[in-house]
C-alpha atoms as a PDB file:
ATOM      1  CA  UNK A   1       0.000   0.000   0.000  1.00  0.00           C
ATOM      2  CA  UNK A   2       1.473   3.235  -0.741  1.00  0.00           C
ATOM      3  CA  UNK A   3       0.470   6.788  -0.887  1.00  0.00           C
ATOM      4  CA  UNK A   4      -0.745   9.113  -3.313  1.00  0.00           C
ATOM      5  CA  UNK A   5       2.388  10.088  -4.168  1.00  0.00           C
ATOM      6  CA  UNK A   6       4.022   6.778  -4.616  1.00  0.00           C
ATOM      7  CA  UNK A   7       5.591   6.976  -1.238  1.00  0.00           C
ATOM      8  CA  UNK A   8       5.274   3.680   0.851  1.00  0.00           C
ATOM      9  CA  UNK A   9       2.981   4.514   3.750  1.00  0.00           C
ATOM     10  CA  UNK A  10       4.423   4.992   7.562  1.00  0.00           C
ATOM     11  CA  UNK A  11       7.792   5.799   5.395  1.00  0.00           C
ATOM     12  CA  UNK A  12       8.927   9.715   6.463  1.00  0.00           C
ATOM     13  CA  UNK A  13       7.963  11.729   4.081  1.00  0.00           C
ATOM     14  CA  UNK A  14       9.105  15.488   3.865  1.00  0.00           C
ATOM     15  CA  UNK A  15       6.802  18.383   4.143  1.00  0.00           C
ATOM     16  CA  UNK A  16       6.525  18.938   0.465  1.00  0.00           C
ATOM     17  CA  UNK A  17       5.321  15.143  -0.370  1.00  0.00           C
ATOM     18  CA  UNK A  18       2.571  15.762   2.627  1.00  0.00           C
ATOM     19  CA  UNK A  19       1.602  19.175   0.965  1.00  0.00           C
ATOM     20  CA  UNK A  20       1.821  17.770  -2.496  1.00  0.00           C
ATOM     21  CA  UNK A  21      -0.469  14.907  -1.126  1.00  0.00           C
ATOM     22  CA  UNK A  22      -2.649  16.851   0.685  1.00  0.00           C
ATOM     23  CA  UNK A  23      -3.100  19.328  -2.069  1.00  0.00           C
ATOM     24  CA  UNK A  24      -4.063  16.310  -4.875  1.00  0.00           C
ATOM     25  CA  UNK A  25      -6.234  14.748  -2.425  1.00  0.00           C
ATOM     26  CA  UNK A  26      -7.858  18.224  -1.843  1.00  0.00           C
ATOM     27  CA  UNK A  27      -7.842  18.532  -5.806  1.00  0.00           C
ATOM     28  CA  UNK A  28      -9.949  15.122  -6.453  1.00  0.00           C
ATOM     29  CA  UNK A  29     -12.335  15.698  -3.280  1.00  0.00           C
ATOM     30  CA  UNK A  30     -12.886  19.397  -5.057  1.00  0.00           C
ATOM     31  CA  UNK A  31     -13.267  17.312  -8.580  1.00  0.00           C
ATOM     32  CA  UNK A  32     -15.097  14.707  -6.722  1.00  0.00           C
ATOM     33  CA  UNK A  33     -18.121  16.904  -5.692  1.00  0.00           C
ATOM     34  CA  UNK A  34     -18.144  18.838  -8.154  1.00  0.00           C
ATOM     35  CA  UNK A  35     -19.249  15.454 -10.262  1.00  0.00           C
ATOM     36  CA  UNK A  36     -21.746  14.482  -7.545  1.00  0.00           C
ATOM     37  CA  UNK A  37     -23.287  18.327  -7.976  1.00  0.00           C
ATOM     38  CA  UNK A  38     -23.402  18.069 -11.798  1.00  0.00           C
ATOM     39  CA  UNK A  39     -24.985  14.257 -11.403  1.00  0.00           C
ATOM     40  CA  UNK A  40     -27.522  15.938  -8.461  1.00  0.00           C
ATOM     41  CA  UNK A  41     -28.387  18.649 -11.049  1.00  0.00           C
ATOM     42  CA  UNK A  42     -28.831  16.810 -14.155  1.00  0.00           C
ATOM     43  CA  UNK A  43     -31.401  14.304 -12.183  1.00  0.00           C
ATOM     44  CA  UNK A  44     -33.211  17.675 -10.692  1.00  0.00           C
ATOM     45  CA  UNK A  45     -33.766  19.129 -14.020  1.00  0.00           C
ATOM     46  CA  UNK A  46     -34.899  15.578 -15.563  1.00  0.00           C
ATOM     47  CA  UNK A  47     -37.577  15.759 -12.369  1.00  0.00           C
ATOM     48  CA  UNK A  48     -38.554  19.229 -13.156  1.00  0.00           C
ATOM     49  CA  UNK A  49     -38.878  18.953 -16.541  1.00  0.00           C
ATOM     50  CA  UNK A  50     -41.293  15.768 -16.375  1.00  0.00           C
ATOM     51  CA  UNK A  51     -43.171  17.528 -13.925  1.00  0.00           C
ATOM     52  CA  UNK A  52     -43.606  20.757 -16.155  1.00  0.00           C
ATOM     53  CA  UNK A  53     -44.724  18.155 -19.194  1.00  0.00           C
ATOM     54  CA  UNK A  54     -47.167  16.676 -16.722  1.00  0.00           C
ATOM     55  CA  UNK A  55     -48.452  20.320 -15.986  1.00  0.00           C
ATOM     56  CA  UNK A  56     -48.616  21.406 -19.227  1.00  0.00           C
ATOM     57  CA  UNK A  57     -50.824  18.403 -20.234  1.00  0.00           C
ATOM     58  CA  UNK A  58     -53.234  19.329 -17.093  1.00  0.00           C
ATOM     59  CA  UNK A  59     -53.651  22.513 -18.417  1.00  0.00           C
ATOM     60  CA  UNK A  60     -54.279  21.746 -22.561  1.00  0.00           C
ATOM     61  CA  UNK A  61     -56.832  19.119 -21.010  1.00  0.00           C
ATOM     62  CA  UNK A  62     -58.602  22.175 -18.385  1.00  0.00           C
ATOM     63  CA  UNK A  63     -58.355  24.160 -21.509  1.00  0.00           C
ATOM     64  CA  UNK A  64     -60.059  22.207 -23.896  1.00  0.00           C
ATOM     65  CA  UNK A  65     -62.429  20.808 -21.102  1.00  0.00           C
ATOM     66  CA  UNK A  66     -63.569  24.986 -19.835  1.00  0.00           C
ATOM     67  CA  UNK A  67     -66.168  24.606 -23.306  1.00  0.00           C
ATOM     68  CA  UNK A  68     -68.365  22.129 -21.756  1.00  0.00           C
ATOM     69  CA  UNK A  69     -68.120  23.915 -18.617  1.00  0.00           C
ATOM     70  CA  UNK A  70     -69.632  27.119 -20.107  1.00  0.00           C
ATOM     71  CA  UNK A  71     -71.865  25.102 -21.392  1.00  0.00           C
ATOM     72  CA  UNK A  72     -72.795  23.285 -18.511  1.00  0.00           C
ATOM     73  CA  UNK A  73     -73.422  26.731 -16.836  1.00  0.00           C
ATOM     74  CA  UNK A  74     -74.921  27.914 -19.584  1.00  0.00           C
ATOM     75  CA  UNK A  75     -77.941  25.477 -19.334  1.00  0.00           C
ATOM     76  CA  UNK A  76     -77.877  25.327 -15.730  1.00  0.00           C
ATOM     77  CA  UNK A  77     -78.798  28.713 -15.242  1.00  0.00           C
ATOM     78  CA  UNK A  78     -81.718  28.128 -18.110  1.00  0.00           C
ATOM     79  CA  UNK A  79     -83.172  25.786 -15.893  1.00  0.00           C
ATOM     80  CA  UNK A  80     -82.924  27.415 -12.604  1.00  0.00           C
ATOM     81  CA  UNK A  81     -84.381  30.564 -13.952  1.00  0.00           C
ATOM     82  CA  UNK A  82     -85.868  29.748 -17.301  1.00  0.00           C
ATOM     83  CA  UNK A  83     -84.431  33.108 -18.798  1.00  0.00           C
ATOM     84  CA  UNK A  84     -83.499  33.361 -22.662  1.00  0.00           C
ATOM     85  CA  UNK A  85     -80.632  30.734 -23.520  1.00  0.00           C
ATOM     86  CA  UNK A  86     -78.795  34.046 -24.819  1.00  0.00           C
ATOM     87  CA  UNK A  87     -78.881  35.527 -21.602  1.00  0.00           C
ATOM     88  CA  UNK A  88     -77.187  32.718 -20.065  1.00  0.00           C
ATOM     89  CA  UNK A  89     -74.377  32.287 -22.251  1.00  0.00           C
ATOM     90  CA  UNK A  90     -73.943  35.469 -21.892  1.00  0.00           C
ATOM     91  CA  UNK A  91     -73.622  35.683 -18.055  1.00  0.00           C
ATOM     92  CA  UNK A  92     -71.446  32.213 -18.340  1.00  0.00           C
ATOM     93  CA  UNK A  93     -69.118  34.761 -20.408  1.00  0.00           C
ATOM     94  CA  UNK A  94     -68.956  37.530 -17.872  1.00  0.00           C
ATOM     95  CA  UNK A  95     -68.278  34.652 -15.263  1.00  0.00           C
ATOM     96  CA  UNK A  96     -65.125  33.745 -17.008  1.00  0.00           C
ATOM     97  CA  UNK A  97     -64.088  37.157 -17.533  1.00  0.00           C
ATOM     98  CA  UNK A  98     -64.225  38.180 -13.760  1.00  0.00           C
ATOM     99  CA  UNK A  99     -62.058  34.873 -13.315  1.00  0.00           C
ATOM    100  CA  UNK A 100     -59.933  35.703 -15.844  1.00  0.00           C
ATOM    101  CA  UNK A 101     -59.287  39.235 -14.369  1.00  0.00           C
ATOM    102  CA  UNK A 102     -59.065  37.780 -10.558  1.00  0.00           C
ATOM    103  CA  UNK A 103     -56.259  35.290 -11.810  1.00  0.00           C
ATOM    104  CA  UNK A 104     -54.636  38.419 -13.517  1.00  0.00           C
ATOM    105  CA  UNK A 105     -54.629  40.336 -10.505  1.00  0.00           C
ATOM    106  CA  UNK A 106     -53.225  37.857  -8.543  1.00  0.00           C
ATOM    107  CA  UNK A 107     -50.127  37.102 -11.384  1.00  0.00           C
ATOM    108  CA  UNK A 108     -49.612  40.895 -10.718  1.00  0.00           C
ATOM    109  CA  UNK A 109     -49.193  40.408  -7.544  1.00  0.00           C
ATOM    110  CA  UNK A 110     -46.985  37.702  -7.415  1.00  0.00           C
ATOM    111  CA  UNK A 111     -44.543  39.163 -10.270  1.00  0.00           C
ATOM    112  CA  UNK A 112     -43.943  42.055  -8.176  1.00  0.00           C
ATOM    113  CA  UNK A 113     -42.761  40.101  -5.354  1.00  0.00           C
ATOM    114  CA  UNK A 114     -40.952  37.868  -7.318  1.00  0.00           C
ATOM    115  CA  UNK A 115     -39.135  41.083  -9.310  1.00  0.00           C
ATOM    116  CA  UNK A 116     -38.170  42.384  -5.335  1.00  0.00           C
ATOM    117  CA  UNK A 117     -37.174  39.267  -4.528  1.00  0.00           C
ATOM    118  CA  UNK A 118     -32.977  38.857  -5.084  1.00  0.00           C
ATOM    119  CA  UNK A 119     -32.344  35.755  -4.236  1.00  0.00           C
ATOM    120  CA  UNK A 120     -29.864  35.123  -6.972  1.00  0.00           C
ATOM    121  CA  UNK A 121     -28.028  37.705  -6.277  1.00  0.00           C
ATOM    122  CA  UNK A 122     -27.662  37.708  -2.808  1.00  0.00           C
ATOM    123  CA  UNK A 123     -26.108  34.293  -3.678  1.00  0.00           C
ATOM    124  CA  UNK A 124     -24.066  35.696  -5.850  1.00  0.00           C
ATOM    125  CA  UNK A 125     -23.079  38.213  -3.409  1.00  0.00           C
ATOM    126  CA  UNK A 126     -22.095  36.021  -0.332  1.00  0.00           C
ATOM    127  CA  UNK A 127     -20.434  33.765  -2.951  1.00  0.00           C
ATOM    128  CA  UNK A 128     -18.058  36.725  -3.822  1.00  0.00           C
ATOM    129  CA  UNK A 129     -17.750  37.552  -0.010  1.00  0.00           C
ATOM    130  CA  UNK A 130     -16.728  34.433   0.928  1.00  0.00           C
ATOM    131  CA  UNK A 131     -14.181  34.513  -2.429  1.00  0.00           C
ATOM    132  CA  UNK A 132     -12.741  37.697  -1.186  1.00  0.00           C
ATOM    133  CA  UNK A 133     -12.033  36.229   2.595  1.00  0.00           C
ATOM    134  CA  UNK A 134     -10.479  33.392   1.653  1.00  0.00           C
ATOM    135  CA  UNK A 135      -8.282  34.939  -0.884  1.00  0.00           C
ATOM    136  CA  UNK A 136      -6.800  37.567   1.862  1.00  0.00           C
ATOM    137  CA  UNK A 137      -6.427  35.136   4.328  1.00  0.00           C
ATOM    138  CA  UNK A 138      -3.235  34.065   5.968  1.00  0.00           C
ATOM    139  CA  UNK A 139      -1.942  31.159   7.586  1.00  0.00           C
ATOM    140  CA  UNK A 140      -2.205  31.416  11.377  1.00  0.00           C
ATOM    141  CA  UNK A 141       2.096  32.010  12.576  1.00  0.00           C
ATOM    142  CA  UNK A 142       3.778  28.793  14.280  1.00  0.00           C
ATOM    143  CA  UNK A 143       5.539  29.501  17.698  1.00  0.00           C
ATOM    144  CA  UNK A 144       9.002  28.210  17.388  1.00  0.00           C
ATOM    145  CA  UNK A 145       8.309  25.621  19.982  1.00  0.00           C
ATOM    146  CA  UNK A 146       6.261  23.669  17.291  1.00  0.00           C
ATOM    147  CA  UNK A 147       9.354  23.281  15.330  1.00  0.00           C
ATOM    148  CA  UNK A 148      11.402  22.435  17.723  1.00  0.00           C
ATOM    149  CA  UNK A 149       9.334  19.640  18.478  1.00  0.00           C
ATOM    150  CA  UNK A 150       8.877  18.689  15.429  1.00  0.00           C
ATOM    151  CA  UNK A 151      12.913  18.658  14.375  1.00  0.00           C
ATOM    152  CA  UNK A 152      13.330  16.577  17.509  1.00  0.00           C
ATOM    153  CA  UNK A 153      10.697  13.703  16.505  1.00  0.00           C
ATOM    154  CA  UNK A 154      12.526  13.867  13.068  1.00  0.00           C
ATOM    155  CA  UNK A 155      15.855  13.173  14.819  1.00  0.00           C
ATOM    156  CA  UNK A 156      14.322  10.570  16.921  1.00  0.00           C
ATOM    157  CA  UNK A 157      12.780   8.779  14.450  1.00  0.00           C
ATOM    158  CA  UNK A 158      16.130   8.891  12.359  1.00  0.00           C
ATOM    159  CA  UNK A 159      18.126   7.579  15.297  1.00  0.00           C
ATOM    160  CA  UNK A 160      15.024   4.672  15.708  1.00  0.00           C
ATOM    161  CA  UNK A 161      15.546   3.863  11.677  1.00  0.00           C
ATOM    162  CA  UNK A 162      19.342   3.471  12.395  1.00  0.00           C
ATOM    163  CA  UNK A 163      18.960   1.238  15.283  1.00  0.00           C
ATOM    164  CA  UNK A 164      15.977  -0.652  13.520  1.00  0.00           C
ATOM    165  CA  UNK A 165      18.995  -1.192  10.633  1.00  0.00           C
ATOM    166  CA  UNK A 166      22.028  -1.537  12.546  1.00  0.00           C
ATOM    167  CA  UNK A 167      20.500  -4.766  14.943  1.00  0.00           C
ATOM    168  CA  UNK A 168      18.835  -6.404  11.760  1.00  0.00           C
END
């Protein structure tokens, strides 16, 4: 087993190798999801679009169906108040044209919020924010104790190796 690098595992490595390996590693996990959001987004928009289909076919069916139903109303009102057949399909007609404009009103309404509402942007924004921190952001300084330390493990784990080879 060996590491990314090629470098047999539990074998000292040098700070470069471990930042080389930690930066490929970092790489493919970037690469990675970046895959797994494009695979996500691709099955969302095959959803979305089969569900806009199915909605479109509701409404060429309510469309072609809203005949009878002026129809329907037509006649019913004939026979609750046995006024002139023209009559009725005339206030069957001013029926659908109040709906029509209540529907309207309420599309109004809703396209004004939705042209307030920013929510791409702000996205867009924080993205940029966030951009903008990381790229002026410095690594946090090392007391010289760390160092210290760490030359010392180095120099005991040399000294360990050279015993390890001198008694085999």
């Amino acid at each position: 087993m060996s590491a990314p690098d090629g470098s047999p595992v539990g074998a000292e490595r040098s700070i470069g190798q471990l930042f080389a390996s930690a930066t490929t590693e970092m790489s493919a996990l970037v690469h990675d999801e970046i895959a797994l959001a494009k695979a996500q987004l691709k099955q969302d928009v095959k959803r979305g679009a089969t569900s806009g289909g199915a909605f479109m076919v509701a409404g060429a069916v309510l469309v072609f169906s809203l005949p009878m139903l002026n129809f329907a109303l037509a006649y019913g009102i004939r026979t609750w108040t046995d006024w002139n057949l023209a009559i009725c399909f005339l206030l069957s007609f001013a029926a659908n044209v109040l709906l029509a404009v209540v529907l309207a009103l309420i599309g109004v309404v809703f396209a004004k919020k939705a042209k307030k509402g920013k929510g791409p942007q702000k996205v867009a924004a924080s993205v940029k924010q966030t951009a903008g921190v990381l790229q002026k952001a410095k690594p946090h300084p090392r007391p010289d104790t760390d160092n210290k330390v760490l030359e010392e493990r180095v120099r005991n784990a040399k000294a360990i190796e050279a015993v390890a080879r001198s008694s085999s």
